[in-house]
N, C-alpha and C. Protein backbone atom coordinates (compact mmCIF):
# COMPACT_ATOMS: atom_id res chain seq x y z
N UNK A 1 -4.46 11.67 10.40
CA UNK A 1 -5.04 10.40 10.81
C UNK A 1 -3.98 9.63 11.58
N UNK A 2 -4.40 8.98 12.63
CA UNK A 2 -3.63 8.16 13.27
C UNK A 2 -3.73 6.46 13.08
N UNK A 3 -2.40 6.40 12.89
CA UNK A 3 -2.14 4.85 12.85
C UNK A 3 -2.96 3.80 13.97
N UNK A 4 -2.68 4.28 14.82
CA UNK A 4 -3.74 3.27 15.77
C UNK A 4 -5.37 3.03 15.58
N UNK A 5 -5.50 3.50 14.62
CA UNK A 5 -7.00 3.83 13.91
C UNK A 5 -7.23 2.43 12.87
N UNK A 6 -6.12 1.90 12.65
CA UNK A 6 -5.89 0.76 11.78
C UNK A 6 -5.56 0.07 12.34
N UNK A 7 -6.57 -1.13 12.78
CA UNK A 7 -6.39 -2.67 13.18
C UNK A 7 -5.17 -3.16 12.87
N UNK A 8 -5.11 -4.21 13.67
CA UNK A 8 -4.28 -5.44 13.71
C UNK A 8 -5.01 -6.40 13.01
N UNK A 9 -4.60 -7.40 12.03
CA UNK A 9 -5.04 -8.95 11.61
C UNK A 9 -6.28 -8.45 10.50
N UNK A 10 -6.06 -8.93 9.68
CA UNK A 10 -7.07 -9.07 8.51
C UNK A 10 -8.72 -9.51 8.74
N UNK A 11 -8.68 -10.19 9.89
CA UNK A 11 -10.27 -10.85 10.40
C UNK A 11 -10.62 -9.45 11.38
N UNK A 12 -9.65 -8.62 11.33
CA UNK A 12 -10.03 -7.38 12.20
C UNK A 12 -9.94 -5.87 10.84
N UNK A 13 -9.99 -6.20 9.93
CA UNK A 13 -9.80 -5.07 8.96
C UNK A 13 -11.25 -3.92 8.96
N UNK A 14 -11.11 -2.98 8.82
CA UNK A 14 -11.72 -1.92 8.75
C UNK A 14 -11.96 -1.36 7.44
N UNK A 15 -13.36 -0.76 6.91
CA UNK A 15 -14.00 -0.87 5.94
C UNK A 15 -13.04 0.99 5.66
N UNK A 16 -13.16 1.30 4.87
CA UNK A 16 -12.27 3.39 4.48
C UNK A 16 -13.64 3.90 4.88
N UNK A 17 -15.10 3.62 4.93
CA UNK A 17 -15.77 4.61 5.31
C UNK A 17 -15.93 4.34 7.22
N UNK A 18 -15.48 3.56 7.26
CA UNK A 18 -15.35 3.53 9.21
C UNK A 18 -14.17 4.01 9.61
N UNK A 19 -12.93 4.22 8.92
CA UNK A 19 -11.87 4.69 9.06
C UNK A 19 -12.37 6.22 9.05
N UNK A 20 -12.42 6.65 8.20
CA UNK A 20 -12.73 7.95 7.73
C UNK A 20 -13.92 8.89 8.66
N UNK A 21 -14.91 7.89 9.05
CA UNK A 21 -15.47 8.05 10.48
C UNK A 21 -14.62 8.49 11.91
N UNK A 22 -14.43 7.35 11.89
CA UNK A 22 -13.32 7.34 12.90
C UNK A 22 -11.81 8.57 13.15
N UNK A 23 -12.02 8.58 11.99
CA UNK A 23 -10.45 9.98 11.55
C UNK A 23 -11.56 11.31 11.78
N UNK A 24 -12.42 11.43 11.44
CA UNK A 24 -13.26 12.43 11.42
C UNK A 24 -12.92 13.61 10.14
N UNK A 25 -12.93 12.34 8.65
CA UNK A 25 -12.95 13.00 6.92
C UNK A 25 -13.49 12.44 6.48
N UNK A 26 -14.34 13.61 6.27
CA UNK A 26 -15.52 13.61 5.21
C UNK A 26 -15.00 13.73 3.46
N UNK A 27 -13.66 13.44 2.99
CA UNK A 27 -13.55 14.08 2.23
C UNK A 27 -12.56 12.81 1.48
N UNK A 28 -13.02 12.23 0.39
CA UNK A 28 -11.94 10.74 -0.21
C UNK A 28 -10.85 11.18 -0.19
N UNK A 29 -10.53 12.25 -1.17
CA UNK A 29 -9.12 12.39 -1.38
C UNK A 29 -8.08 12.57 -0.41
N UNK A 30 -8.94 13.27 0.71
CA UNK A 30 -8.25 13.77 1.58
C UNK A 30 -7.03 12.58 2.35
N UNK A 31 -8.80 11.73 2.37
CA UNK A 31 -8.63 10.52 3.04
C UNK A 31 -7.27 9.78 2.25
N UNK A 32 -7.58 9.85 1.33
CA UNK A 32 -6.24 8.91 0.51
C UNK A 32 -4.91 9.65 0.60
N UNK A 33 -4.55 10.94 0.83
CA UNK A 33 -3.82 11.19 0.73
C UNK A 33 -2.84 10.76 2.15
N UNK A 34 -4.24 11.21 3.41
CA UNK A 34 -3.65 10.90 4.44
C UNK A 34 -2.77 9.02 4.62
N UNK A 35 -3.98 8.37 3.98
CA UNK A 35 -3.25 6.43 3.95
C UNK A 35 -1.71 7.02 3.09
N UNK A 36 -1.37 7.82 2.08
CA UNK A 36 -0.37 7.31 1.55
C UNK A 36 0.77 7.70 2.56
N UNK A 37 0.38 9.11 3.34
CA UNK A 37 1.38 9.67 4.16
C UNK A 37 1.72 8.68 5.32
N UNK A 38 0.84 7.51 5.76
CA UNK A 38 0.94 6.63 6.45
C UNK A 38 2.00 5.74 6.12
N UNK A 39 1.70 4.92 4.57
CA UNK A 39 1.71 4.48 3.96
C UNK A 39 3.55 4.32 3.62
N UNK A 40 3.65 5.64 3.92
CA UNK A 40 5.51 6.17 4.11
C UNK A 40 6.01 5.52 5.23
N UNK A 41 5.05 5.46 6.01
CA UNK A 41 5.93 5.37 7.31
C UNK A 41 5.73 3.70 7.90
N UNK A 42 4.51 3.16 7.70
CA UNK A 42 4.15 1.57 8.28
C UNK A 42 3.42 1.18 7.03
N UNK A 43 3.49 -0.60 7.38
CA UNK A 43 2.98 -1.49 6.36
C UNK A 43 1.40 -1.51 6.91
N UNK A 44 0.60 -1.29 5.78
CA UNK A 44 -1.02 -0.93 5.95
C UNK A 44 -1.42 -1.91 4.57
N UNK A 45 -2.33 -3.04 5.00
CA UNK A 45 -2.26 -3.99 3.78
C UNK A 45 -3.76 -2.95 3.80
N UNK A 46 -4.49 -3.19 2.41
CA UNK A 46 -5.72 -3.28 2.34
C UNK A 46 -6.35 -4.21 0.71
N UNK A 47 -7.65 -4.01 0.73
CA UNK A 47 -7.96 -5.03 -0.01
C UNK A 47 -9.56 -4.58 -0.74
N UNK A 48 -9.52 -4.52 -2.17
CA UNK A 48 -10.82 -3.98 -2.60
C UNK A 48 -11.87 -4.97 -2.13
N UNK A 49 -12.99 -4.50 -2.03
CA UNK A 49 -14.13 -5.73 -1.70
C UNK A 49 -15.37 -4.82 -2.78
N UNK A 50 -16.60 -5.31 -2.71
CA UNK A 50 -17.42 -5.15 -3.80
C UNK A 50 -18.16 -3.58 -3.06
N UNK A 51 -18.24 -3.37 -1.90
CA UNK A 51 -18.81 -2.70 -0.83
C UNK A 51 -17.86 -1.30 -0.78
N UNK A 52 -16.26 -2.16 -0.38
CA UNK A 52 -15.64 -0.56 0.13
C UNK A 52 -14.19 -1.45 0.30
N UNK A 53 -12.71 -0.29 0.47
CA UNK A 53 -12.02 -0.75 0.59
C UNK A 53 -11.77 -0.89 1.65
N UNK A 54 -11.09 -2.04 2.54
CA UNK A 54 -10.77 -2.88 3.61
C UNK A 54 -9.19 -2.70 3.88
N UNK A 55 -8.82 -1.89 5.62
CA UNK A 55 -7.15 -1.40 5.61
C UNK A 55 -6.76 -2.57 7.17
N UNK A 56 -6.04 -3.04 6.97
CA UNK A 56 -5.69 -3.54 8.17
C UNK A 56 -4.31 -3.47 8.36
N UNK A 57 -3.53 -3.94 9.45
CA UNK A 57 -2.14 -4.01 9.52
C UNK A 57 -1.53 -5.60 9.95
N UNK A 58 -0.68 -5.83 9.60
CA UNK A 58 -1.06 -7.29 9.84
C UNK A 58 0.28 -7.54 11.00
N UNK A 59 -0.87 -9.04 11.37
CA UNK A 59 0.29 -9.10 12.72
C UNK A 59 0.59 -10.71 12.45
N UNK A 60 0.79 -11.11 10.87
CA UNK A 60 1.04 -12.98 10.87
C UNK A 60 2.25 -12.40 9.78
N UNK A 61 3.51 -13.70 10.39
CA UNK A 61 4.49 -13.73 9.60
C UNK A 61 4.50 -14.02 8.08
N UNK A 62 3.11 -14.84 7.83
CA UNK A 62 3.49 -15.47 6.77
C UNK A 62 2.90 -14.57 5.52
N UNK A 63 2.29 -13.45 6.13
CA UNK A 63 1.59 -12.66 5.27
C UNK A 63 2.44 -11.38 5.51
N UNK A 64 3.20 -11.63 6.45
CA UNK A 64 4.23 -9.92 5.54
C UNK A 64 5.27 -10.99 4.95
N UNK A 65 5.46 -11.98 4.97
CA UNK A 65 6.54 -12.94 4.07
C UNK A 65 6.11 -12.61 2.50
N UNK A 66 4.82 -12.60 2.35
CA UNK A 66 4.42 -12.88 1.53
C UNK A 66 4.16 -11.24 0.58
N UNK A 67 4.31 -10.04 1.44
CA UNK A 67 4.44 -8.74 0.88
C UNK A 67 5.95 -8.73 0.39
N UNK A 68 7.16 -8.99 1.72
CA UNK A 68 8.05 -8.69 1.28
C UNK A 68 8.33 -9.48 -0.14
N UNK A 69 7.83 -10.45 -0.52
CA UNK A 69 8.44 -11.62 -1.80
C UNK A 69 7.97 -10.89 -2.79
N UNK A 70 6.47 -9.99 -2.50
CA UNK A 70 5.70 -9.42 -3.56
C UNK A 70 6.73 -7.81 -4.10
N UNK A 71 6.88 -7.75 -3.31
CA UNK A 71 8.11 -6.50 -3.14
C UNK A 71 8.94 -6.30 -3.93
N UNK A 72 9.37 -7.49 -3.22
CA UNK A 72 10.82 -7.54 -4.00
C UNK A 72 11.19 -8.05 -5.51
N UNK A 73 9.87 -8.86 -5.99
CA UNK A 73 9.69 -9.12 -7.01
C UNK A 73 9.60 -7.90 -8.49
N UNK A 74 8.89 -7.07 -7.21
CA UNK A 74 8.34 -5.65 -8.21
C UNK A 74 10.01 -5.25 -8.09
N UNK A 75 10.82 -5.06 -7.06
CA UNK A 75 11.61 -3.85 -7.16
C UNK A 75 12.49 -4.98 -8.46
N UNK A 76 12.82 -6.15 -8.77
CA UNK A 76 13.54 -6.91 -9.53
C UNK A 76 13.04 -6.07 -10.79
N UNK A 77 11.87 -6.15 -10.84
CA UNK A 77 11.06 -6.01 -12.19
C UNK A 77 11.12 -4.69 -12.37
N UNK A 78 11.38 -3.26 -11.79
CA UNK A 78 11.38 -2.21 -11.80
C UNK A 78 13.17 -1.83 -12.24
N UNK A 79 13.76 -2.53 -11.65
CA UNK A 79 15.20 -2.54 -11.82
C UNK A 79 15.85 -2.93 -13.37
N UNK A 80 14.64 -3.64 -13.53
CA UNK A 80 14.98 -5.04 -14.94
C UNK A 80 14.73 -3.83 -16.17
N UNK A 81 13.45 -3.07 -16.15
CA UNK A 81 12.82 -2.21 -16.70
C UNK A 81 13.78 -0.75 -17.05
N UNK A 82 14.55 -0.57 -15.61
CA UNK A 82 15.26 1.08 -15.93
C UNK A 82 16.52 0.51 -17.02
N UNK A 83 17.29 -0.67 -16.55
CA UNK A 83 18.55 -1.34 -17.42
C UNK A 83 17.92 -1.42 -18.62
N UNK A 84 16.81 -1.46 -18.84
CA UNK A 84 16.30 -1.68 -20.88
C UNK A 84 16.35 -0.29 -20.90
N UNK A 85 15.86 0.81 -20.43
CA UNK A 85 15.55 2.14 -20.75
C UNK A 85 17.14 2.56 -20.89
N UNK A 86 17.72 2.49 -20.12
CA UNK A 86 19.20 3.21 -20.23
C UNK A 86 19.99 2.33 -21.41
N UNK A 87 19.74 1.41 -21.65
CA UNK A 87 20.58 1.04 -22.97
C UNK A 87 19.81 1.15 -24.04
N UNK A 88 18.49 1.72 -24.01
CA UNK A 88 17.59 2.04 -25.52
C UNK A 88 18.24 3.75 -25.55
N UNK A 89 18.81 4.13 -24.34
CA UNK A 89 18.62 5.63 -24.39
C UNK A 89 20.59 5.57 -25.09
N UNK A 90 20.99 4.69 -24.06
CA UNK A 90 22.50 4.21 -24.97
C UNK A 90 22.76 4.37 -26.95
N UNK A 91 21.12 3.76 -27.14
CA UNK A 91 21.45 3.40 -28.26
C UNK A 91 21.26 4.38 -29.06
N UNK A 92 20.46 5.28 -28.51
CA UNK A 92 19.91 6.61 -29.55
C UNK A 92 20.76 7.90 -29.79
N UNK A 93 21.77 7.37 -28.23
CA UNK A 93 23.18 8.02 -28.33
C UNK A 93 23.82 8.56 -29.34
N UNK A 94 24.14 7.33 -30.32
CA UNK A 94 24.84 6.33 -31.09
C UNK A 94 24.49 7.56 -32.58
């Protein structure tokens, strides 16, 4: 699947079964596997809706401001998480 297949701007987002059209896969998983291989390489926001999921790429500062803060929050919290594991694993050392 090609990246240019995924909009610009959120008021321009694309539904996964028009993507998947458009890519020419018939097949979910496939499909998902291909977004994650994307997913490696560029920022691809998307967004559940009640219908289908919604992939866009965004082109406003204040909304990749607002990924990177989300980000970096997780990688804090992922970081915070391995330092408890390695000193519970410290302790069993013992």
């Amino acid at each position: 699947m090609n990246i240019e297949l995924i909009p610009y701007g959120k008021e321009n987002k694309i539904s996964r079964k028009s993507l998947m059209k458009l890519a020419n896969i018939q097949d979910k998983k496939v499909f998902d596997e291909r977004i994650i291989e994307l997913k490696k390489k560029y920022i691809i926001f998307s967004i559940l809706t009640a219908e289908d999921v919604m992939y866009w790429r965004s082109n406003n500062k204040e909304e990749l401001q607002e990924f990177i803060k989300k980000y970096q929050r997780r990688s804090y919290d992922n970081n915070r998480m391995i330092m408890l594991a390695y000193k519970e694993l410290e302790e069993m050392k013992k």
